[in-house]
Protein backbone atom coordinates (compact mmCIF):
# COMPACT_ATOMS: atom_id res chain seq x y z
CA UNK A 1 112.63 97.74 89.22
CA UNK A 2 110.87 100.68 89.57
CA UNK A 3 111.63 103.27 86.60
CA UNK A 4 110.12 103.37 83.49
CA UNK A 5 112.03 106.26 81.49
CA UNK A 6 111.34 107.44 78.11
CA UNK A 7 111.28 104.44 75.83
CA UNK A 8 111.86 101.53 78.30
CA UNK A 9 110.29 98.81 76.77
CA UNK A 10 110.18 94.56 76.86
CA UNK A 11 109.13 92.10 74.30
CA UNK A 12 106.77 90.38 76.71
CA UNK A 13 103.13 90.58 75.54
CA UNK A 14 100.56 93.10 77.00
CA UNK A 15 99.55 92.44 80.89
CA UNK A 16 96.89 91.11 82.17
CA UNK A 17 93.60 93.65 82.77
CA UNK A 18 94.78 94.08 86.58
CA UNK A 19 97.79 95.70 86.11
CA UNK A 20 98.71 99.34 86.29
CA UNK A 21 99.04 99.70 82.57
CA UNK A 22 101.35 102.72 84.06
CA UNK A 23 103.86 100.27 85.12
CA UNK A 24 103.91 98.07 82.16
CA UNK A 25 107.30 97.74 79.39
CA UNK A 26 104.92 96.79 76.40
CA UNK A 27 105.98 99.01 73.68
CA UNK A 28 102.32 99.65 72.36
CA UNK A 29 101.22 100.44 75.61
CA UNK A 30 104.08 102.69 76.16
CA UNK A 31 103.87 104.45 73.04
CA UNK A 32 100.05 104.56 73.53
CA UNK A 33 100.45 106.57 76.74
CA UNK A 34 102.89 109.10 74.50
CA UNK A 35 100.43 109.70 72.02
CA UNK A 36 97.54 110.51 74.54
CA UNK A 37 99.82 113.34 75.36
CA UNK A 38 99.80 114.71 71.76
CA UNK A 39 96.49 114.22 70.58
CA UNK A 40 94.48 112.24 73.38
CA UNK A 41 92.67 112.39 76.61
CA UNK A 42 95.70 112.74 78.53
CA UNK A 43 96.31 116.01 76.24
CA UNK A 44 92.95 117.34 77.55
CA UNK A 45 93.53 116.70 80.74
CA UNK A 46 96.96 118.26 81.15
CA UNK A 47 95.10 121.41 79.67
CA UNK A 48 92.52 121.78 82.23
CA UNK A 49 95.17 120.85 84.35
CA UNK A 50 96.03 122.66 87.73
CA UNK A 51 99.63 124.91 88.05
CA UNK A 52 102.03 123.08 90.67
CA UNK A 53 102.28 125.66 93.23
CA UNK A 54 104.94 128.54 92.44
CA UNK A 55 106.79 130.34 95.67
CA UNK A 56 109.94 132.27 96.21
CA UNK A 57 112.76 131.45 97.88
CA UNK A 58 111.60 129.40 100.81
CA UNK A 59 113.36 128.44 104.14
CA UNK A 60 114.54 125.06 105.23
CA UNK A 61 111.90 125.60 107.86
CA UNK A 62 109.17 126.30 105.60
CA UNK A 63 109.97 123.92 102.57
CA UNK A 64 109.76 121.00 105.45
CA UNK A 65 106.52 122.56 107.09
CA UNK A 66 104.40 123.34 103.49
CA UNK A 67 105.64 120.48 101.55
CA UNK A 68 108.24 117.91 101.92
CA UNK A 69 106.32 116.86 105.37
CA UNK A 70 103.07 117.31 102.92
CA UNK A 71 104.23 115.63 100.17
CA UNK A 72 103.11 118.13 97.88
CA UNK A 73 104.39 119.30 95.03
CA UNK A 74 106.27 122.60 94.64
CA UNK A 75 108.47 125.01 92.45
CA UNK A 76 110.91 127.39 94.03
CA UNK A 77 111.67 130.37 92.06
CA UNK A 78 115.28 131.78 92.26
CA UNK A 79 116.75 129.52 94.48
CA UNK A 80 119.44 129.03 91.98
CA UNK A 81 120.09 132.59 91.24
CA UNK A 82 123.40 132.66 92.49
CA UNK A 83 125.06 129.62 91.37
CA UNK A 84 127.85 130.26 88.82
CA UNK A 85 125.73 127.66 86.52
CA UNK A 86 123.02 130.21 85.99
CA UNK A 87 124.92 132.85 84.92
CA UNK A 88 127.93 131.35 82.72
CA UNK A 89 127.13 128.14 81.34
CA UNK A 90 126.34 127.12 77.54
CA UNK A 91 126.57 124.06 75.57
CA UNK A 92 129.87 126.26 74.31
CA UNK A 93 131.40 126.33 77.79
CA UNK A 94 130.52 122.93 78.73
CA UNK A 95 132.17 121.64 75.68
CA UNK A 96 134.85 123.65 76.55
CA UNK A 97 135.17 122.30 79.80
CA UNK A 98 133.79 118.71 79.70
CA UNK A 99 134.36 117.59 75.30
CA UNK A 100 136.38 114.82 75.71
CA UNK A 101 133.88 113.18 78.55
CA UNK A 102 132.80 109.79 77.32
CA UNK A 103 128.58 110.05 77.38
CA UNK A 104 125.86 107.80 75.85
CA UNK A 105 123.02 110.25 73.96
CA UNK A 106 119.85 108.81 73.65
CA UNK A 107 120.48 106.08 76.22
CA UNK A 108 116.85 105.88 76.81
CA UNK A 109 116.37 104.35 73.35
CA UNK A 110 118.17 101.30 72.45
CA UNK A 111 118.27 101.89 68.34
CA UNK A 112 119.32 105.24 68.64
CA UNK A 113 121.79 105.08 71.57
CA UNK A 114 125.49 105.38 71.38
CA UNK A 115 128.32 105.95 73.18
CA UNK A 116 130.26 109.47 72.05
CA UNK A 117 132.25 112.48 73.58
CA UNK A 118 130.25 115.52 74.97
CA UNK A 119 132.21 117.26 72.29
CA UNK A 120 130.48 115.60 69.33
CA UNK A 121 127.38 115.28 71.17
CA UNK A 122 127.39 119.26 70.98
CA UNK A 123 128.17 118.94 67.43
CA UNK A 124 125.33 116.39 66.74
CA UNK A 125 123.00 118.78 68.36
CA UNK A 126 124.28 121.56 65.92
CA UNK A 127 123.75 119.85 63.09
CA UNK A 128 120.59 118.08 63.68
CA UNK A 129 117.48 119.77 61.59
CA UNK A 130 114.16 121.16 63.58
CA UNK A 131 112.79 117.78 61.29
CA UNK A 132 114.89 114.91 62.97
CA UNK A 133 114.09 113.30 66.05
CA UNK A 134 115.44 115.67 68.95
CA UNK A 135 118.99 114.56 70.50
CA UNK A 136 118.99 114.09 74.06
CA UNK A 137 121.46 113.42 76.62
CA UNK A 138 119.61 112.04 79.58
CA UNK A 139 120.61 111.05 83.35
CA UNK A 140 124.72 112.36 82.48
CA UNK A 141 126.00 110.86 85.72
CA UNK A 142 128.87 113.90 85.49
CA UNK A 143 130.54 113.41 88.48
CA UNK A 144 132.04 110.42 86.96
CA UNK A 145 134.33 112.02 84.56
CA UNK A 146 133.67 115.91 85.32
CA UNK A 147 133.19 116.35 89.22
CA UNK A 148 134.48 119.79 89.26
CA UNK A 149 131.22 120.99 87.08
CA UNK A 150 129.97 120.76 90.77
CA UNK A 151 131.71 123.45 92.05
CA UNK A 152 129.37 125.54 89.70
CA UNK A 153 126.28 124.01 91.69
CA UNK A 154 126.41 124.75 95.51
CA UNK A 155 124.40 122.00 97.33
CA UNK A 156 120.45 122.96 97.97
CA UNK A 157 120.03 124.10 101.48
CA UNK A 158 116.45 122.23 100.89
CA UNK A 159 118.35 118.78 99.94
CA UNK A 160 120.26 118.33 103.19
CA UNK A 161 117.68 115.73 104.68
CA UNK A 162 119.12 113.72 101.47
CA UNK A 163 120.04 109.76 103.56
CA UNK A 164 122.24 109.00 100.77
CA UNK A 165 124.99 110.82 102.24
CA UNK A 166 125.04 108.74 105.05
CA UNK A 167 124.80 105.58 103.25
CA UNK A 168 127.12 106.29 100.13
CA UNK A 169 128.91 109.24 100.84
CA UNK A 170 129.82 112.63 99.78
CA UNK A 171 130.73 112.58 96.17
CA UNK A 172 127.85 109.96 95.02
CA UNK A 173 125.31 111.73 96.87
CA UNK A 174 124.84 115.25 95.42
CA UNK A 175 124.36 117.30 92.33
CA UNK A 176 123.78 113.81 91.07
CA UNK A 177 122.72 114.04 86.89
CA UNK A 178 122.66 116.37 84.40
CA UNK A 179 120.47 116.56 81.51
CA UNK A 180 121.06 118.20 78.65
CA UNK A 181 118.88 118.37 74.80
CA UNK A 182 117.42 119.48 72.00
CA UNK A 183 114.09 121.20 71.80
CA UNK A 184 111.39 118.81 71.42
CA UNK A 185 113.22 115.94 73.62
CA UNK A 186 110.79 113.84 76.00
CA UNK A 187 111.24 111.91 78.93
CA UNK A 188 108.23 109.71 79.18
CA UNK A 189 105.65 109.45 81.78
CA UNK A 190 107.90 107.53 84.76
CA UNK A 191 108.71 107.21 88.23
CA UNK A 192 111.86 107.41 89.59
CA UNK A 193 113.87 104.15 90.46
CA UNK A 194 114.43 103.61 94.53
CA UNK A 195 111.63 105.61 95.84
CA UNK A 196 113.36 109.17 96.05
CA UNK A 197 112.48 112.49 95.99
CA UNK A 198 112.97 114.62 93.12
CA UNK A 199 114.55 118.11 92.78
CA UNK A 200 115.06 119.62 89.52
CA UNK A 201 117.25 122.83 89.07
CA UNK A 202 116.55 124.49 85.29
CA UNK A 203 119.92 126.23 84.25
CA UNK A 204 119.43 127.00 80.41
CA UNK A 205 116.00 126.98 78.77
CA UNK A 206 112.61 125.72 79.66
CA UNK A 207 110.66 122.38 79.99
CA UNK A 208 107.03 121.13 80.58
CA UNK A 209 106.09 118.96 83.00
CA UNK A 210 103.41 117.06 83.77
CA UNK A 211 103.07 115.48 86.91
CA UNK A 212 100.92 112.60 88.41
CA UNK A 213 100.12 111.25 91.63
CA UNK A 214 101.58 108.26 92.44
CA UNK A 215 97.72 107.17 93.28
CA UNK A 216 97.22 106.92 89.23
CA UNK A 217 96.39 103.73 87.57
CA UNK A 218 95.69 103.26 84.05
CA UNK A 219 93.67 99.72 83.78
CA UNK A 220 91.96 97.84 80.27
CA UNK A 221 88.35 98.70 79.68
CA UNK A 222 86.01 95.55 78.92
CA UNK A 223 87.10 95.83 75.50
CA UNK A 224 90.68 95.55 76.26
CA UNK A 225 91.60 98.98 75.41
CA UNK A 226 93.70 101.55 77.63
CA UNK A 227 90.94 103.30 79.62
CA UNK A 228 92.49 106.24 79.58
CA UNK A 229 88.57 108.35 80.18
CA UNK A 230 88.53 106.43 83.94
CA UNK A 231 92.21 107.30 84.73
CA UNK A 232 91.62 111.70 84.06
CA UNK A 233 88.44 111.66 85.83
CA UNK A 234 89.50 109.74 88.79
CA UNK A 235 88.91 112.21 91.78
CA UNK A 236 91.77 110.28 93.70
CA UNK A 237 93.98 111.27 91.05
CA UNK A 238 95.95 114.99 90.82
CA UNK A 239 97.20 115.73 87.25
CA UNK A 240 99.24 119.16 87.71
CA UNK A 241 101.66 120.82 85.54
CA UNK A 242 104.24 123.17 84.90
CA UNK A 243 106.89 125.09 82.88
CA UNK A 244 110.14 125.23 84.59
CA UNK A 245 112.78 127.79 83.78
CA UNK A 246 116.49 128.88 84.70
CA UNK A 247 116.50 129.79 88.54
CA UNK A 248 113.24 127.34 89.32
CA UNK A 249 113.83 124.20 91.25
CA UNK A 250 110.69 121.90 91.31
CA UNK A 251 110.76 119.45 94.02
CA UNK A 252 108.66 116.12 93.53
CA UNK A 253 107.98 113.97 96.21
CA UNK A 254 108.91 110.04 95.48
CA UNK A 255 106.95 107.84 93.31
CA UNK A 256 104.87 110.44 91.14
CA UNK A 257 104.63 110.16 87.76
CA UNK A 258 106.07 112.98 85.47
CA UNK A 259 106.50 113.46 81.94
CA UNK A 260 108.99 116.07 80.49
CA UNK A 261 109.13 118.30 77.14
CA UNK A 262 111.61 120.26 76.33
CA UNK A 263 111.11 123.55 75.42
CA UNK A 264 113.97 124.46 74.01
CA UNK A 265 117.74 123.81 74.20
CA UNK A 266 118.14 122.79 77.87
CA UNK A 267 120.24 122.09 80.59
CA UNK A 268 118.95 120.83 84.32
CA UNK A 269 120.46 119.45 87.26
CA UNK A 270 118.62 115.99 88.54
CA UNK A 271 119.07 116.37 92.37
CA UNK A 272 117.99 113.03 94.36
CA UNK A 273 116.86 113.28 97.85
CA UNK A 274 116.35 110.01 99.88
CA UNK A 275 114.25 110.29 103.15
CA UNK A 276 115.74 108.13 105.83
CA UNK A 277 111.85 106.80 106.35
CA UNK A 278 111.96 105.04 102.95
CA UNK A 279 115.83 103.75 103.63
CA UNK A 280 114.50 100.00 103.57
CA UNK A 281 112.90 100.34 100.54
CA UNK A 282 115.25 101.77 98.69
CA UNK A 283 117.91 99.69 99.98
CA UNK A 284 115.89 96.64 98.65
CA UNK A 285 114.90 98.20 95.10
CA UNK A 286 118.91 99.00 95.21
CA UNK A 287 119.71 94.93 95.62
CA UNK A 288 117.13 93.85 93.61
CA UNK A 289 118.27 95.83 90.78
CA UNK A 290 121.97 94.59 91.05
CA UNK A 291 120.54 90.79 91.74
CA UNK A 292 119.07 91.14 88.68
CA UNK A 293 121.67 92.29 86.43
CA UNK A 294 124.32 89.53 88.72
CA UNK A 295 122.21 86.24 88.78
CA UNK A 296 119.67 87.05 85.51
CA UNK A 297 121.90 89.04 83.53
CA UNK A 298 120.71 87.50 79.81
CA UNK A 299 117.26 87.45 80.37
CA UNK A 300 117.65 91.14 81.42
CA UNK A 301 119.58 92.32 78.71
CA UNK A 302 116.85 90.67 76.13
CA UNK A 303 113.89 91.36 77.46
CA UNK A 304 114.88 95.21 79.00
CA UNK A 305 117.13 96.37 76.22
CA UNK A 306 116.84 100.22 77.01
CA UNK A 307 116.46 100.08 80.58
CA UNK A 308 119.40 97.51 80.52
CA UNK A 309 121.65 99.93 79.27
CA UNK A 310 120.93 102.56 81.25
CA UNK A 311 121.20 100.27 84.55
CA UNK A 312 124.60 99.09 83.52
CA UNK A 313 125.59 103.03 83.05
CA UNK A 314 124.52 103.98 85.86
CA UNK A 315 125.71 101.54 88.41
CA UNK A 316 129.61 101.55 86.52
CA UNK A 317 129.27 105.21 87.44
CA UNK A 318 128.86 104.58 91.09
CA UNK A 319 131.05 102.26 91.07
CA UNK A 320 133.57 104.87 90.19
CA UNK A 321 132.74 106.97 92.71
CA UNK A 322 132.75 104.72 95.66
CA UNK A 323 136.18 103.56 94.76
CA UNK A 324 135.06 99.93 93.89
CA UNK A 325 137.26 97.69 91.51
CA UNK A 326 134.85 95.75 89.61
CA UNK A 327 137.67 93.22 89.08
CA UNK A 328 137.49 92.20 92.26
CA UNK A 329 134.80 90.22 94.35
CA UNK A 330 136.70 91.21 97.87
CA UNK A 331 137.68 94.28 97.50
């Protein structure tokens, strides 16, 4: 599998010197790659680090010509301007709207993880202190249990290339997650599961990220220590960043790395995009995945236990939405 989110992390011991340390579920490793970002190398070289491009609203024609067919990096500004999203929602309408929904906050992290409504998930965030550990409510598969929310986020004009609408359908295929936190939340440094594109529509408040490209590799120095000098100063390496805020839409191409900081209280719309030339792929990482949890289901659970959980979520909701009884092997 592909994704390594926030705290995804195995008991299996440290890999060997030629792996991408990047890729690894070691919990030391992983939480040594955080605290670069604080206080590290990888703080300084965010710092000196380049802006990802900012333009107005682009056309399909250009968006295709710039970047996508580039696969460069990019944030749109206003392209979400006129979606009712932008200019009504709250965490007081949502709740409103969507309190009884059935979420898991913190799914990321398998100590702090549990299943709730999105009504006391509002209230947790209410009544958490600036001095706890921020609540987060990460990859909200909405559609699930709240598919009119959608209505509220007209499909991107840039997203239509999307193959997943051809392979799964309508309703699995668009305005696809939500996430929604607490200032100071952080998605670790990842990339996204079944090489896909990225597009990212802020709606309330503002986040950091920090993007790599998908040519980085972190390796072990001779001493065995996370070289983490050799991975900033690579020149085959682009380390860019940004602050995204209501109305942007940053569009990622697949398999970079990004990290993301919330800025404060925030709500964003996780828009997938899969292009029909990586259709194999991601039809393999899709069967893999599901192999996995079918044929090696213990040995998943134990040695995965966040990334487990988040798996499981994720594929129960598309099971919803393409109609599949579970109960059934021939449907």
């Amino acid at each position: 599998m592909e994704r390594t989110c926030g705290a995804v992390y195995s008991t299996r011991p440290v890999s060997a010197p030629a792996q991408n340390q990047l890729k690894s579920r070691d919990k030391a490793t992983i939480e040594a790659i955080e605290a670069s970002f604080h206080t590290g190398r990888l703080q300084q070289a965010v710092a000196q680090a380049p802006q990802i491009e900012r333009r107005g609203p682009l056309t399909v024609e250009e968006f295709e010509r710039e970047y996508r067919r580039r696969f460069e990096p990019v944030v749109i500004e206003g392209l979400t301007d006129h979606w009712p999203a932008r200019r009504t929602w709250s965490f007081d309408l949502l709740n409103e709207r969507c309190g009884g929904a059935r979420v898991i906050v913190d799914s990321y992290y398998s100590k702090r993880a549990r299943a709730t409504t999105f009504g006391e998930f509002v209230a947790m965030m209410r009544a958490n202190g600036p001095d706890r550990e921020p609540i987060y409510l990460q990859e909200w598969l909405f559609m699930a249990d709240c598919p009119f929310l959608a209505n509220d986020m007209p499909e991107l004009p840039i997203a239509q290339y999307d193959f997943r609408r051809a392979l799964y359908g309508e309703k699995i295929s668009t305005n696809h997650q939500l996430w929604i936190g607490q200032k100071g939340g952080v998605t670790r440094l990842h990339q996204d599961s079944y090489i896909v594109d990225v597009m990212h529509a802020q709606i309330v408040g503002e986040k950091h990220w920090t993007v790599l490209s998908p040519t980085a590799e972190l390796r072990l120095d001779a001493a065995g220590e996370l070289d983490f000098d050799t991975l900033a100063a690579d020149p085959s390496v682009r380390i860019l960043s940004c602050v995204l805020r209501p109305g942007d839409v940053l569009y990622l191409p697949a398999l970079w790395w990004h990290r993301v900081e919330l800025l404060d209280d925030s709500i964003g719309l996780g828009r997938k995009c899969l292009d029909e030339a990586n259709l194999q792929t991601h039809v393999r990482l899709r069967i893999a995945e599901l192999l996995a949890l079918a044929l090696n289901h213990e040995e998943i659970r134990e040695t995965h236990p966040e990334l487990y959980q988040v798996v499981v979520q994720r594929n129960r909701a598309w099971a919803k939405l393409l109609d599949i009884d579970l109960s059934n092997l021939r449907p």
